[in-house]
PDB file of N, CA and C in Angstrom:
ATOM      1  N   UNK A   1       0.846  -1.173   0.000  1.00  0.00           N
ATOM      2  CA  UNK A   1       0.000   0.000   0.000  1.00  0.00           C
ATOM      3  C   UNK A   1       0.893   1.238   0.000  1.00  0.00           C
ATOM      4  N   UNK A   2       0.473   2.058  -1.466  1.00  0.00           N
ATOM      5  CA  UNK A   2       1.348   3.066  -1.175  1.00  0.00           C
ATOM      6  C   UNK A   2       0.819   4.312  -0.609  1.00  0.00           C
ATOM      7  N   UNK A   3       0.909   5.128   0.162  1.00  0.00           N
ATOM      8  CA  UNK A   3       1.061   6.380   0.859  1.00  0.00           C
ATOM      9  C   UNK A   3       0.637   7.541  -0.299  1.00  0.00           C
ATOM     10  N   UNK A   4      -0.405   7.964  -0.490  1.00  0.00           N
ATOM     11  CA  UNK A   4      -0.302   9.467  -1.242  1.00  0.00           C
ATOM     12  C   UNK A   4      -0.226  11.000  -0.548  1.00  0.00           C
ATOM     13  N   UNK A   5       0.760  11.470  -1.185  1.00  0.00           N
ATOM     14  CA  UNK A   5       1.114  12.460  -0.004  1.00  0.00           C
ATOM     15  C   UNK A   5       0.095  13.334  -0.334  1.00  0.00           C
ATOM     16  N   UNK A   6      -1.011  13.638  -1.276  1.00  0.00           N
ATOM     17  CA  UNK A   6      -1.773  14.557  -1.119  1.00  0.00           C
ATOM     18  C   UNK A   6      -3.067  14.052   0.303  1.00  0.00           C
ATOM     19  N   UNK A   7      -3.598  12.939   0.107  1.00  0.00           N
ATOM     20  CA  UNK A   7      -4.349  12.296   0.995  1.00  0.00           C
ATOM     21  C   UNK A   7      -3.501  12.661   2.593  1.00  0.00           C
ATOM     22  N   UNK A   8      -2.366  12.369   3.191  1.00  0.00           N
ATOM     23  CA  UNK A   8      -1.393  12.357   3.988  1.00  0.00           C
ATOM     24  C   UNK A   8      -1.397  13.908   4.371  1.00  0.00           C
ATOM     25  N   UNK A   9      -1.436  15.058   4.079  1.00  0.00           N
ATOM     26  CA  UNK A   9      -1.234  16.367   4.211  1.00  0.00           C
ATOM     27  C   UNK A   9      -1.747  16.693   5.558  1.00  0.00           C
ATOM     28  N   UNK A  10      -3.114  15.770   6.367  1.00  0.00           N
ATOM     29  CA  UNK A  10      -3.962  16.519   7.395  1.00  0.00           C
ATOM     30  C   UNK A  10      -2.955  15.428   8.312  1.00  0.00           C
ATOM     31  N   UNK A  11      -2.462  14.570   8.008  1.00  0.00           N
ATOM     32  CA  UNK A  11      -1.978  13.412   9.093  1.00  0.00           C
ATOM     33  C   UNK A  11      -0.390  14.226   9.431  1.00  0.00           C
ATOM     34  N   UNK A  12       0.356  14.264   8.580  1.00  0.00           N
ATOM     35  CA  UNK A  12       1.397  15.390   8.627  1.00  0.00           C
ATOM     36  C   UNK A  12       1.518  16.594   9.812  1.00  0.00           C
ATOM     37  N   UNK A  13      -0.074  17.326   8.953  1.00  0.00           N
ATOM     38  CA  UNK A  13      -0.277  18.159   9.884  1.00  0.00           C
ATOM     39  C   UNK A  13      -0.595  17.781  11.689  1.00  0.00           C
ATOM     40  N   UNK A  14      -0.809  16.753  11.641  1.00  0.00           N
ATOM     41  CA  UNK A  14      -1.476  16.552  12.947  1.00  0.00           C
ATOM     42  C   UNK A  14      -0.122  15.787  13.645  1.00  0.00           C
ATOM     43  N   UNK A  15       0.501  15.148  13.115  1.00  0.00           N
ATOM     44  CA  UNK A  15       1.889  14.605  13.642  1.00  0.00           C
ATOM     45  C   UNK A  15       2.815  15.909  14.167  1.00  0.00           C
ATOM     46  N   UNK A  16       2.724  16.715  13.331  1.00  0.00           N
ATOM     47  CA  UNK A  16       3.688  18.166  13.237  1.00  0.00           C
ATOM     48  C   UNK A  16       2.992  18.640  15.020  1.00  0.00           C
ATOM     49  N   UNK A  17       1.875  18.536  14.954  1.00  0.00           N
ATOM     50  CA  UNK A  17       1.261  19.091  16.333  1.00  0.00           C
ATOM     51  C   UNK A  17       2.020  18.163  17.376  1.00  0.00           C
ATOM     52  N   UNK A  18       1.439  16.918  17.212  1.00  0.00           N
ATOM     53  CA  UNK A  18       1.987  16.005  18.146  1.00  0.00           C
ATOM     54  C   UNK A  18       3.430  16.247  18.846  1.00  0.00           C
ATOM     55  N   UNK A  19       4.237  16.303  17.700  1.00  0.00           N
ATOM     56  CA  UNK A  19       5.162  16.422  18.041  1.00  0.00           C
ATOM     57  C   UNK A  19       6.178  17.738  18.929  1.00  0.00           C
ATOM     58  N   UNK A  20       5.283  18.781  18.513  1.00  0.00           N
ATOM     59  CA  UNK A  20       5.003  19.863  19.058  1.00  0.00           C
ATOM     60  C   UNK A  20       4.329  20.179  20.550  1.00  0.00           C
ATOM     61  N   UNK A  21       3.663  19.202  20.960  1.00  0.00           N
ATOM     62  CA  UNK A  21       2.612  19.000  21.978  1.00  0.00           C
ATOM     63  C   UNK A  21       3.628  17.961  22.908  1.00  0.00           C
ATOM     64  N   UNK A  22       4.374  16.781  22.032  1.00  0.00           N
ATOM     65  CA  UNK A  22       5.571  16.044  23.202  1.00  0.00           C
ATOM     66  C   UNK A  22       7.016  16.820  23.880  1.00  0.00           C
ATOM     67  N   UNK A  23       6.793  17.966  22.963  1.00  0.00           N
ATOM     68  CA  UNK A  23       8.013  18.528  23.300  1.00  0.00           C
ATOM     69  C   UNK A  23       7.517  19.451  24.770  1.00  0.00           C
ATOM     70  N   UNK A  24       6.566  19.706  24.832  1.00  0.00           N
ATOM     71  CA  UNK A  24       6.065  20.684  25.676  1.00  0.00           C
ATOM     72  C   UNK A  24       5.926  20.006  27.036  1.00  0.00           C
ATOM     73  N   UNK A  25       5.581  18.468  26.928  1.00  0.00           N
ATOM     74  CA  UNK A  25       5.209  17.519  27.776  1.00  0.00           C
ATOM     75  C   UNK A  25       6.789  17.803  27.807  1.00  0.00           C
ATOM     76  N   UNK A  26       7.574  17.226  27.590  1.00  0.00           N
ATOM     77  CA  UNK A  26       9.242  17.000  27.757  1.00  0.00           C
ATOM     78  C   UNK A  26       9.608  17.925  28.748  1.00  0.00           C
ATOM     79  N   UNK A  27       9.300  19.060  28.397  1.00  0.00           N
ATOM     80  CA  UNK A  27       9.796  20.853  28.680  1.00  0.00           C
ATOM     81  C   UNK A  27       9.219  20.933  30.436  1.00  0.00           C
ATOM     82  N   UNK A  28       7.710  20.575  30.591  1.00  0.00           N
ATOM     83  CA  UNK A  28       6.704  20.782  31.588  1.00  0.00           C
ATOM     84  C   UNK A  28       7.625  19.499  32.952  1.00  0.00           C
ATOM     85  N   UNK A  29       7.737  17.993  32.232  1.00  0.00           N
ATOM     86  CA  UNK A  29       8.417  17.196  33.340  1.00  0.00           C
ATOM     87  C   UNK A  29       9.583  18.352  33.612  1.00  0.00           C
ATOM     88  N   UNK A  30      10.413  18.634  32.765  1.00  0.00           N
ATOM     89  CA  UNK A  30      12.028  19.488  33.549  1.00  0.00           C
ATOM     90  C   UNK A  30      11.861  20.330  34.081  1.00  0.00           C
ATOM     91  N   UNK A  31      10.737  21.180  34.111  1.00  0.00           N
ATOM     92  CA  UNK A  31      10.253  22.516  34.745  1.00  0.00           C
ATOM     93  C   UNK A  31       9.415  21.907  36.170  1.00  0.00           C
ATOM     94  N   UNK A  32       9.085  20.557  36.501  1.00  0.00           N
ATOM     95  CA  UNK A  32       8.612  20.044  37.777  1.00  0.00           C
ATOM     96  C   UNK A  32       7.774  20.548  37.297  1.00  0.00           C
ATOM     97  N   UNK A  33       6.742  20.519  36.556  1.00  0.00           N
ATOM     98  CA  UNK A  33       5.296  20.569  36.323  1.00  0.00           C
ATOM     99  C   UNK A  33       4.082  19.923  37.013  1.00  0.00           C
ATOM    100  N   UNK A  34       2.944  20.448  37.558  1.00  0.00           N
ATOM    101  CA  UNK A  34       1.821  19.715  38.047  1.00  0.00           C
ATOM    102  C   UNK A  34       1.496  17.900  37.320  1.00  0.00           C
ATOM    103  N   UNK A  35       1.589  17.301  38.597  1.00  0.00           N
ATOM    104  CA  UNK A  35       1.727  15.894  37.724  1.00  0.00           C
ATOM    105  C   UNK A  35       0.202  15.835  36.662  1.00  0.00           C
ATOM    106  N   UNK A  36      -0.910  16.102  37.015  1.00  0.00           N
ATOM    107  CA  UNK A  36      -2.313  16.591  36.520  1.00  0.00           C
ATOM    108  C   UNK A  36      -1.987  16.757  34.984  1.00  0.00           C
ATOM    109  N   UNK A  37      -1.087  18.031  35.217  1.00  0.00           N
ATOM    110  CA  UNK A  37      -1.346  18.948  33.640  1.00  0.00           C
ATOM    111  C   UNK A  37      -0.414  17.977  32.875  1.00  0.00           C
ATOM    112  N   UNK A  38       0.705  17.537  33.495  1.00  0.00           N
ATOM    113  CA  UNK A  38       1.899  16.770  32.762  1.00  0.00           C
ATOM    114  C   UNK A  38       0.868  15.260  32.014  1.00  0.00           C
ATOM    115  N   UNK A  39       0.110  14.768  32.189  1.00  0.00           N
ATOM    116  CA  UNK A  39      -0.855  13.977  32.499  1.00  0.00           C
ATOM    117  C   UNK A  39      -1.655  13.841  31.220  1.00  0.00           C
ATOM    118  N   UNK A  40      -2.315  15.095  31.736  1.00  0.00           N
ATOM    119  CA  UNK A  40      -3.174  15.568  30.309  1.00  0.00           C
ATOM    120  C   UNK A  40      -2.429  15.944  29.010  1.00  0.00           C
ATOM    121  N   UNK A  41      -1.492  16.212  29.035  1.00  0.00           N
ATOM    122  CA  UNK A  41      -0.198  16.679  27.827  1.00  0.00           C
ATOM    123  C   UNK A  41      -0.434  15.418  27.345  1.00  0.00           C
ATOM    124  N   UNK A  42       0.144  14.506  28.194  1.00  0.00           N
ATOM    125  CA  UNK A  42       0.803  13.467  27.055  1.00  0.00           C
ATOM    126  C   UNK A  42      -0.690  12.122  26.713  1.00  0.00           C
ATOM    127  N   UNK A  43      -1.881  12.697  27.361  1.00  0.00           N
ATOM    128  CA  UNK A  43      -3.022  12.348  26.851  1.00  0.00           C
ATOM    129  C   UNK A  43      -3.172  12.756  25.389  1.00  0.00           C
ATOM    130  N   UNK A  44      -3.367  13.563  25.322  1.00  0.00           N
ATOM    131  CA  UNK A  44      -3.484  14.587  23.829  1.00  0.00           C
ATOM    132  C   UNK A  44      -2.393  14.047  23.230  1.00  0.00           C
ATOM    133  N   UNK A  45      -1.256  13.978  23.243  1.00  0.00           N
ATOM    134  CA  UNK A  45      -0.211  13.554  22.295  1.00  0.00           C
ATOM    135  C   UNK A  45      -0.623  12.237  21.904  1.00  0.00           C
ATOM    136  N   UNK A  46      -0.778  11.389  23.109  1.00  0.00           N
ATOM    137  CA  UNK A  46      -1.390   9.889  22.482  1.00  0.00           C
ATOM    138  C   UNK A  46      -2.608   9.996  21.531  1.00  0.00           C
ATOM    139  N   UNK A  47      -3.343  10.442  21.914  1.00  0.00           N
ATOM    140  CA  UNK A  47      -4.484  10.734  20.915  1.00  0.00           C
ATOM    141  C   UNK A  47      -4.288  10.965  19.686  1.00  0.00           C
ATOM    142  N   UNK A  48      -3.396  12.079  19.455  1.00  0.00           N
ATOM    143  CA  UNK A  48      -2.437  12.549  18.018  1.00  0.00           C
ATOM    144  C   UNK A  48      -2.098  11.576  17.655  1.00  0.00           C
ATOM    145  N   UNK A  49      -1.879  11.073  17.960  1.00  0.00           N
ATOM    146  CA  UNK A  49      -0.682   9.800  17.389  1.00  0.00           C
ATOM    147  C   UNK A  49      -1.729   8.887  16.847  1.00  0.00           C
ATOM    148  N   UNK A  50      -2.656   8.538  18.007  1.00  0.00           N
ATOM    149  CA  UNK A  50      -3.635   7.392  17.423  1.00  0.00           C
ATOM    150  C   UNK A  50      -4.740   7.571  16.556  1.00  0.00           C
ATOM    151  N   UNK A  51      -5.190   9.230  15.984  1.00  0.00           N
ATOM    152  CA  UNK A  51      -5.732   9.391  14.957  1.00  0.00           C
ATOM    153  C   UNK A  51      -5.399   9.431  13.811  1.00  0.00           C
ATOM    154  N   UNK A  52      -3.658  10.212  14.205  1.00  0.00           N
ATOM    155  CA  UNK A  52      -3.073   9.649  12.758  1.00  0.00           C
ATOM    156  C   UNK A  52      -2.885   8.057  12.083  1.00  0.00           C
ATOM    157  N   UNK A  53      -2.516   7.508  13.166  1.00  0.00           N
ATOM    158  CA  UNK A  53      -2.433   6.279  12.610  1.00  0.00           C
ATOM    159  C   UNK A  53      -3.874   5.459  12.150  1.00  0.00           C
ATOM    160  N   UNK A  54      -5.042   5.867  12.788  1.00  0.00           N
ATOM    161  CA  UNK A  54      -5.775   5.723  12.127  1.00  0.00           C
ATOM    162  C   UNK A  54      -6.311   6.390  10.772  1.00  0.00           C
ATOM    163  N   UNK A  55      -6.034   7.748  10.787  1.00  0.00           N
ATOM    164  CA  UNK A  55      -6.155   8.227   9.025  1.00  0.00           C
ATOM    165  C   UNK A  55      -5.474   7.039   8.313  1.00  0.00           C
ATOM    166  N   UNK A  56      -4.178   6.785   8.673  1.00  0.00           N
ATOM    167  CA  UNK A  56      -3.656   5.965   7.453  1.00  0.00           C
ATOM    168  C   UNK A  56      -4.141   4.695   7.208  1.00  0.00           C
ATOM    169  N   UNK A  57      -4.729   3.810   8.487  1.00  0.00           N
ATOM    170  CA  UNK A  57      -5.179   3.136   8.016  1.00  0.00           C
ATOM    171  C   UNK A  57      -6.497   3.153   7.226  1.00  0.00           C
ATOM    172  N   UNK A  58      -7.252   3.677   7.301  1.00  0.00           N
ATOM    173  CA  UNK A  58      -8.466   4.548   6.843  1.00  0.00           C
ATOM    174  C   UNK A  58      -8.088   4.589   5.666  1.00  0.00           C
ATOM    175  N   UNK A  59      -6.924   5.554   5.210  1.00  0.00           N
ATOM    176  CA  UNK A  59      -6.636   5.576   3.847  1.00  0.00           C
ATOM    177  C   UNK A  59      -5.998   4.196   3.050  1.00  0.00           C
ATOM    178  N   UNK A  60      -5.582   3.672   3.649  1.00  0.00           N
ATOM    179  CA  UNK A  60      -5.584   2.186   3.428  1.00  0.00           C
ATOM    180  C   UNK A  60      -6.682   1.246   2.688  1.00  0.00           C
ATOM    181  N   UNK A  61      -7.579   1.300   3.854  1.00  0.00           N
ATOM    182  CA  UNK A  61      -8.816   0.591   3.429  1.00  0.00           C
ATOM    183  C   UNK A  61      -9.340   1.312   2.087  1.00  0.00           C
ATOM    184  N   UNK A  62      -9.484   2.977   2.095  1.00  0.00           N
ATOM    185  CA  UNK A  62     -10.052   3.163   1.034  1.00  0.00           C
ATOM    186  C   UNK A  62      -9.461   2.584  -0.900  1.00  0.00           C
ATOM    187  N   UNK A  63      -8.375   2.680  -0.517  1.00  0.00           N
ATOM    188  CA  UNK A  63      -7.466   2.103  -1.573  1.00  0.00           C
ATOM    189  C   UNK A  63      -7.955   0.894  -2.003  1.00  0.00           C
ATOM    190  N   UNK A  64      -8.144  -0.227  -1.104  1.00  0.00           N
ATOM    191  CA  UNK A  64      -8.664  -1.259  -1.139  1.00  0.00           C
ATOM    192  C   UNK A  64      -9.829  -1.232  -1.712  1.00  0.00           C
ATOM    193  N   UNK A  65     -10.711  -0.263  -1.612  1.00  0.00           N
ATOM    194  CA  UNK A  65     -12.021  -0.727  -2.010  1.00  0.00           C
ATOM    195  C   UNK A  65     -12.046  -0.445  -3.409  1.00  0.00           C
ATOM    196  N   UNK A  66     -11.425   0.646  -3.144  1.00  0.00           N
ATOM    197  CA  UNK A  66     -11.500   1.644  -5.125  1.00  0.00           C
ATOM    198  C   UNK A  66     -10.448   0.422  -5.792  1.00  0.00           C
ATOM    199  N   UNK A  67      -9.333   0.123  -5.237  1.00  0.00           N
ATOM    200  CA  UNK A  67      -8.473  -0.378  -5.747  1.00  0.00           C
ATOM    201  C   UNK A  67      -8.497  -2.073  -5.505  1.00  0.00           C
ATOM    202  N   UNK A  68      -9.694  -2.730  -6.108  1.00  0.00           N
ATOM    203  CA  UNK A  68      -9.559  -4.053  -5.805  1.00  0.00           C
ATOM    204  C   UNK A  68      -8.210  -5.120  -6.294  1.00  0.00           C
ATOM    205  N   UNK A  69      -7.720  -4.362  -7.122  1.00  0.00           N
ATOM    206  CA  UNK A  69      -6.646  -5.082  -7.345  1.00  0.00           C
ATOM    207  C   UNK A  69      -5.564  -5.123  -6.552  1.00  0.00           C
ATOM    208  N   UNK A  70      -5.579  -3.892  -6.025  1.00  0.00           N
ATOM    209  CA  UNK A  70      -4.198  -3.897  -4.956  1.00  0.00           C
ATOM    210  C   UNK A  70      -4.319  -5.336  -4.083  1.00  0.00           C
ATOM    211  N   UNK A  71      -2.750  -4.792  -4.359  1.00  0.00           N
ATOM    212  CA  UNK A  71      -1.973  -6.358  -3.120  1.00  0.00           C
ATOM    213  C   UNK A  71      -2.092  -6.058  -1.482  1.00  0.00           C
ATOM    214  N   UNK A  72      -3.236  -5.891  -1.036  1.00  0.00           N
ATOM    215  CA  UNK A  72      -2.912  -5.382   0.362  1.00  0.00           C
ATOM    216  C   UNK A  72      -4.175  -6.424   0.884  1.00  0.00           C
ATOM    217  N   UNK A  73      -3.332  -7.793   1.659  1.00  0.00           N
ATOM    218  CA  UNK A  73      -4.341  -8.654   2.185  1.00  0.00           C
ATOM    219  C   UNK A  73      -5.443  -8.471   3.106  1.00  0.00           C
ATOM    220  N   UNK A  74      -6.308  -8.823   3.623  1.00  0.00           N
ATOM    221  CA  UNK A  74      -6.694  -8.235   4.475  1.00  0.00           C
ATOM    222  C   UNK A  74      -6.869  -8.374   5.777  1.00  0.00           C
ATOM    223  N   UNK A  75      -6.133  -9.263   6.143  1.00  0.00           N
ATOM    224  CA  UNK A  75      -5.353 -10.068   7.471  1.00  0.00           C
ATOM    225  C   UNK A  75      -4.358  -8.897   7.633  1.00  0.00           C
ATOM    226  N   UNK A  76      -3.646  -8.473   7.006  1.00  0.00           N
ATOM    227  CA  UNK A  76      -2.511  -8.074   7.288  1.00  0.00           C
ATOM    228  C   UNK A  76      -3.333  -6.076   7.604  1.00  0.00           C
ATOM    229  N   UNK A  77      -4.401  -5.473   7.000  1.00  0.00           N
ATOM    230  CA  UNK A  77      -5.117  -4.670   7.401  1.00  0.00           C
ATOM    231  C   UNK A  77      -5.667  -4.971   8.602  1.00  0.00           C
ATOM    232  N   UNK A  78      -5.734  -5.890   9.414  1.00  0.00           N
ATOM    233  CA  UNK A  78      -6.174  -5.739  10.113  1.00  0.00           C
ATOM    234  C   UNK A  78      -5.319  -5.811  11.591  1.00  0.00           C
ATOM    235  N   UNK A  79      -4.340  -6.719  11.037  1.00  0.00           N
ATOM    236  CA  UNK A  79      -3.008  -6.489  11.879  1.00  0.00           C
ATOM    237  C   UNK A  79      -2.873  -4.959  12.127  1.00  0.00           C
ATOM    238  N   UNK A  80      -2.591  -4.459  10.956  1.00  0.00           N
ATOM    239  CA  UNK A  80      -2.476  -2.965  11.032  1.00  0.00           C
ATOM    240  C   UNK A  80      -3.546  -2.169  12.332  1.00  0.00           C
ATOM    241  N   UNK A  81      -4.388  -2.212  11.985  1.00  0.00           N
ATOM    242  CA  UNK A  81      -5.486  -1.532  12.667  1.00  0.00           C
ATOM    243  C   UNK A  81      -5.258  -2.068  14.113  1.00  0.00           C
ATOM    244  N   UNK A  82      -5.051  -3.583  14.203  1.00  0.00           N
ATOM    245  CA  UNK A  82      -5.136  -3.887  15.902  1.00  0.00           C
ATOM    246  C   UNK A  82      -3.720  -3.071  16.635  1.00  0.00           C
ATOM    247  N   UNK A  83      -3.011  -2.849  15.506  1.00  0.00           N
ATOM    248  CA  UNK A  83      -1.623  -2.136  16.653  1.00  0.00           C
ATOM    249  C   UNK A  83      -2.078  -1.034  16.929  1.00  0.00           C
ATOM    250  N   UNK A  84      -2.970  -0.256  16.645  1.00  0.00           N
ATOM    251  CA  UNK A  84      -3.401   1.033  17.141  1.00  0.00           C
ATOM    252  C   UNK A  84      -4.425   0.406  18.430  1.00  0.00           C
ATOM    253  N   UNK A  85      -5.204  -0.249  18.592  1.00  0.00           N
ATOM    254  CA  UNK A  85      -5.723  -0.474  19.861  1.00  0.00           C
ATOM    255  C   UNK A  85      -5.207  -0.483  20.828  1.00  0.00           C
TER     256      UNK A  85
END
């Protein structure tokens, strides 16, 4: 399954946050931050993470449907999808 980077642009964007959002978590533990807020940081970052990875699989599946020919089993989609659980 290949990746189209126009489809990919909002997942990008949302990784770019993430990653932006772990650094802050990073910043907040060295500054002795409220364990609470430190807490909720890296809530939201997980979240980031696990919607992106669900866009892609998402975009995955759609490939699949338009694209019945593609080589993408569907055991192995679903592997995919359970590592995000």
């Amino acid at each position: 399954m290949e990746l189209n980077p126009d489809d990919m642009t909002p997942v990008i964007h949302r990784l770019k946050r993430a990653q932006g959002q772990l650094a802050a978590v990073t910043r907040m533990i060295e500054e002795g931050k409220d364990c609470k807020a430190v807490v909720t940081q890296l809530s939201a970052v997980s979240k980031a993470l696990d919607r992106a990875g669900f866009a892609i699989i998402a975009s995955g599946m759609e490939q699949c449907m338009t694209s019945p020919d593609q080589d993408l089993d569907r055991k192995e989609l679903e592997k995919l999808f359970l590592t995000l659980a």
